[in-house]
C-alpha atoms as a PDB file:
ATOM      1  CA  UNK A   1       0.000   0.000   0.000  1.00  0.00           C
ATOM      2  CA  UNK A   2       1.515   3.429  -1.048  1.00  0.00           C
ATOM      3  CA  UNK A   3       0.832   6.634   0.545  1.00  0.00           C
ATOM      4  CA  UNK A   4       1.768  10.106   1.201  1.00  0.00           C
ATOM      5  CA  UNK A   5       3.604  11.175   4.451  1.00  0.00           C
ATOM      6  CA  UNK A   6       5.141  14.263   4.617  1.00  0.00           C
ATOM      7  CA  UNK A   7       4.508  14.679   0.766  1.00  0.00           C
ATOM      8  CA  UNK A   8       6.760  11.835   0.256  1.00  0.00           C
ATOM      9  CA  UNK A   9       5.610   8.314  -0.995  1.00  0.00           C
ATOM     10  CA  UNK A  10       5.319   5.982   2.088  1.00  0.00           C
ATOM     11  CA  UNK A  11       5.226   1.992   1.880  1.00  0.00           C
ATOM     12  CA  UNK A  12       3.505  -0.250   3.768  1.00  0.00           C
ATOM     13  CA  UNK A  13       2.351  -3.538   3.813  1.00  0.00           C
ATOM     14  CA  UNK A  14       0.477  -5.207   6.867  1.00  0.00           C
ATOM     15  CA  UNK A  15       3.516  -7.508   8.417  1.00  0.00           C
ATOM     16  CA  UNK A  16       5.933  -4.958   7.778  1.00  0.00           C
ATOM     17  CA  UNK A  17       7.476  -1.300   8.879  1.00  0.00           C
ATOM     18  CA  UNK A  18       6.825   1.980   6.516  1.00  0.00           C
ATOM     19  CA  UNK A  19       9.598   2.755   4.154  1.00  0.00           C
ATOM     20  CA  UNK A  20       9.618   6.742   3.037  1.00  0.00           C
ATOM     21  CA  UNK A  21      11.587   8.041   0.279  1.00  0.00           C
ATOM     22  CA  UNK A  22      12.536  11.672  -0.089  1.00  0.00           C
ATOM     23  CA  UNK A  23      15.040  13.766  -2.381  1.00  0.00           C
ATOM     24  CA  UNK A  24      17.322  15.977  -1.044  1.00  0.00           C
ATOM     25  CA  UNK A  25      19.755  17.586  -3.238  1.00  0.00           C
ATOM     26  CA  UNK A  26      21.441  14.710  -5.230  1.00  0.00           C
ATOM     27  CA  UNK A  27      20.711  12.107  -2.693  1.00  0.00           C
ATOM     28  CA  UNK A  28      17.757   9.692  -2.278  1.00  0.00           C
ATOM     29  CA  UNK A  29      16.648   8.882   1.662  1.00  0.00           C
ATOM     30  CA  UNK A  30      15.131   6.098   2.337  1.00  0.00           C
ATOM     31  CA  UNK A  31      13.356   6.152   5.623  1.00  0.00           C
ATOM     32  CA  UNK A  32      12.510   3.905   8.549  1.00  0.00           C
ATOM     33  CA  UNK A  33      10.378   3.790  11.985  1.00  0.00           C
ATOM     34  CA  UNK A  34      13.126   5.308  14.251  1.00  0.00           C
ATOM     35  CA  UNK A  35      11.776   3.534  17.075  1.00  0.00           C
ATOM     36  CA  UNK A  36      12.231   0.115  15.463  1.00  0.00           C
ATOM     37  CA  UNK A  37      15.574  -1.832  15.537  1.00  0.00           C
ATOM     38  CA  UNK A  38      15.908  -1.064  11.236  1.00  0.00           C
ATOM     39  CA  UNK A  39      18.479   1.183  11.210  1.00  0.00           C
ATOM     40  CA  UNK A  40      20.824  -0.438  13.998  1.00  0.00           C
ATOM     41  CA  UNK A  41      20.640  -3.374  12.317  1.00  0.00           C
ATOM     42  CA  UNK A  42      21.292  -2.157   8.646  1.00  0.00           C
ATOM     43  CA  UNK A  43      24.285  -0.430   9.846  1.00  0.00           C
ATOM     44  CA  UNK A  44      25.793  -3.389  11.953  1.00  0.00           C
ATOM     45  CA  UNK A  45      25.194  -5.959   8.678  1.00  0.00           C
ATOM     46  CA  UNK A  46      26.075  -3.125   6.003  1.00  0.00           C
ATOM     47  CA  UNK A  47      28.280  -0.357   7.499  1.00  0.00           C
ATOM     48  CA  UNK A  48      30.907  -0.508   4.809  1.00  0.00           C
ATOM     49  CA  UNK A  49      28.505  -0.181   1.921  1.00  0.00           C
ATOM     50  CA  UNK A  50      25.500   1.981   3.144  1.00  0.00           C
ATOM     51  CA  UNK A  51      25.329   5.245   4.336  1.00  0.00           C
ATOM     52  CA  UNK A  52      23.102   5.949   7.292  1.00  0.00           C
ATOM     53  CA  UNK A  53      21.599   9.297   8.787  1.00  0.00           C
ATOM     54  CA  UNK A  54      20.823   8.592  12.627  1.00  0.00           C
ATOM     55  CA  UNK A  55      18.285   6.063  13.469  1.00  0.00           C
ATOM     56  CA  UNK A  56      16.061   6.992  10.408  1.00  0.00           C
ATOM     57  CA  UNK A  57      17.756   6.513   7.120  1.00  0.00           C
ATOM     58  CA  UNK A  58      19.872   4.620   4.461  1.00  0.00           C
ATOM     59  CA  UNK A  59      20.869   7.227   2.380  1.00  0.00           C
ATOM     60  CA  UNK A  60      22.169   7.007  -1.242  1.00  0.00           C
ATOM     61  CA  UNK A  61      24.124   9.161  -3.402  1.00  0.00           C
ATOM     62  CA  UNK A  62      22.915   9.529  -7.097  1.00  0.00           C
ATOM     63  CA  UNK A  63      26.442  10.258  -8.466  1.00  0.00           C
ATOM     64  CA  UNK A  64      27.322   6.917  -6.707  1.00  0.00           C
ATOM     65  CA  UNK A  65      26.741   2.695  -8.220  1.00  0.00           C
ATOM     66  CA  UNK A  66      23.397   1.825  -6.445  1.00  0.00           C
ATOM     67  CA  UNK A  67      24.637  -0.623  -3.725  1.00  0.00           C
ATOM     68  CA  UNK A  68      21.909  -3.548  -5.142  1.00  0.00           C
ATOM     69  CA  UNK A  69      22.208  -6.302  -2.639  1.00  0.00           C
ATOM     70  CA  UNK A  70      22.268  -4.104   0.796  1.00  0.00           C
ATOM     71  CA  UNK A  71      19.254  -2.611  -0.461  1.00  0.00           C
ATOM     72  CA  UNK A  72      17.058  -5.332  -1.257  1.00  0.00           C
ATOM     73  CA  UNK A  73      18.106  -6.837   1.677  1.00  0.00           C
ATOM     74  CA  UNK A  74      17.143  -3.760   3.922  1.00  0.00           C
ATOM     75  CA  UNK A  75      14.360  -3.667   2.157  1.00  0.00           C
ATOM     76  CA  UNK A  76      12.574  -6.694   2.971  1.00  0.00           C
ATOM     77  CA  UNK A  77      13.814  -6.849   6.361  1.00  0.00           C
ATOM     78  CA  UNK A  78      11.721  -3.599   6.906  1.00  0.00           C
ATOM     79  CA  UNK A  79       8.647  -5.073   4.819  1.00  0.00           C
ATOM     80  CA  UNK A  80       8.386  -8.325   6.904  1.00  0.00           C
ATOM     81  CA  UNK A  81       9.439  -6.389  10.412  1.00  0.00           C
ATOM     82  CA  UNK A  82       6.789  -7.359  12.470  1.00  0.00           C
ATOM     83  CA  UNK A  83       7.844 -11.649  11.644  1.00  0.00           C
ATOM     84  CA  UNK A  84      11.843 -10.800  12.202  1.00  0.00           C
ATOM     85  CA  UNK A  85      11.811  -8.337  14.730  1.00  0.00           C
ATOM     86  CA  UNK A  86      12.723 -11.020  17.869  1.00  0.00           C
ATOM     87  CA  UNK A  87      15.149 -12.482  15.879  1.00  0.00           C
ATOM     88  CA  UNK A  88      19.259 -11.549  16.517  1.00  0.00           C
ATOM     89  CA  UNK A  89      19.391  -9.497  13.349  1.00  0.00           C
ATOM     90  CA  UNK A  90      15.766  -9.178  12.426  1.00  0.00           C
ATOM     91  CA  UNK A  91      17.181 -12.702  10.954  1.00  0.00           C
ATOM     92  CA  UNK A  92      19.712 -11.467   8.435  1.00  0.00           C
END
């Protein structure tokens, strides 16, 4: 299910967390429930190939390669949340 948040597009599905996406300048966000364990957990499997803004974002550059694996993997981690998140690394 798509929405608009913050006149951004907003993802959702029922077993999973939103997933924003904003534009700023020449790089994409891609945020996350800061309350949820997302973020920490992106960065701890992904810290050498994502970029992260605080507890809220992956953030990627457009005059960068778009880092394909991290990001589907981030991806459905936060779409199936609510099934992974009592798992040690939402089960990554």
């Amino acid at each position: 299910m798509v929405s608009i948040k913050w006149e951004e597009p907003s993802h959702n599905t029922i077993n999973g967390s939103p997933i924003r996406v904003g534009f700023k300048g020449s790089s994409c966000y891609l945020f996350f429930h800061c309350q949820s364990k997302l973020v920490s957990t992106f960065r701890e499997l992904y810290f050498h190939t994502l970029t992260f803004e605080g507890n809220r974002a992956i953030v990627l550059n457009s005059e960068k390669p778009l880092p394909e694996y991290p990001l589907k993997a981030c991806i459905k981690l936060a779409l199936t949340y609510h099934s992974v998140k009592h798992l040690p690394l939402l089960g990554a």
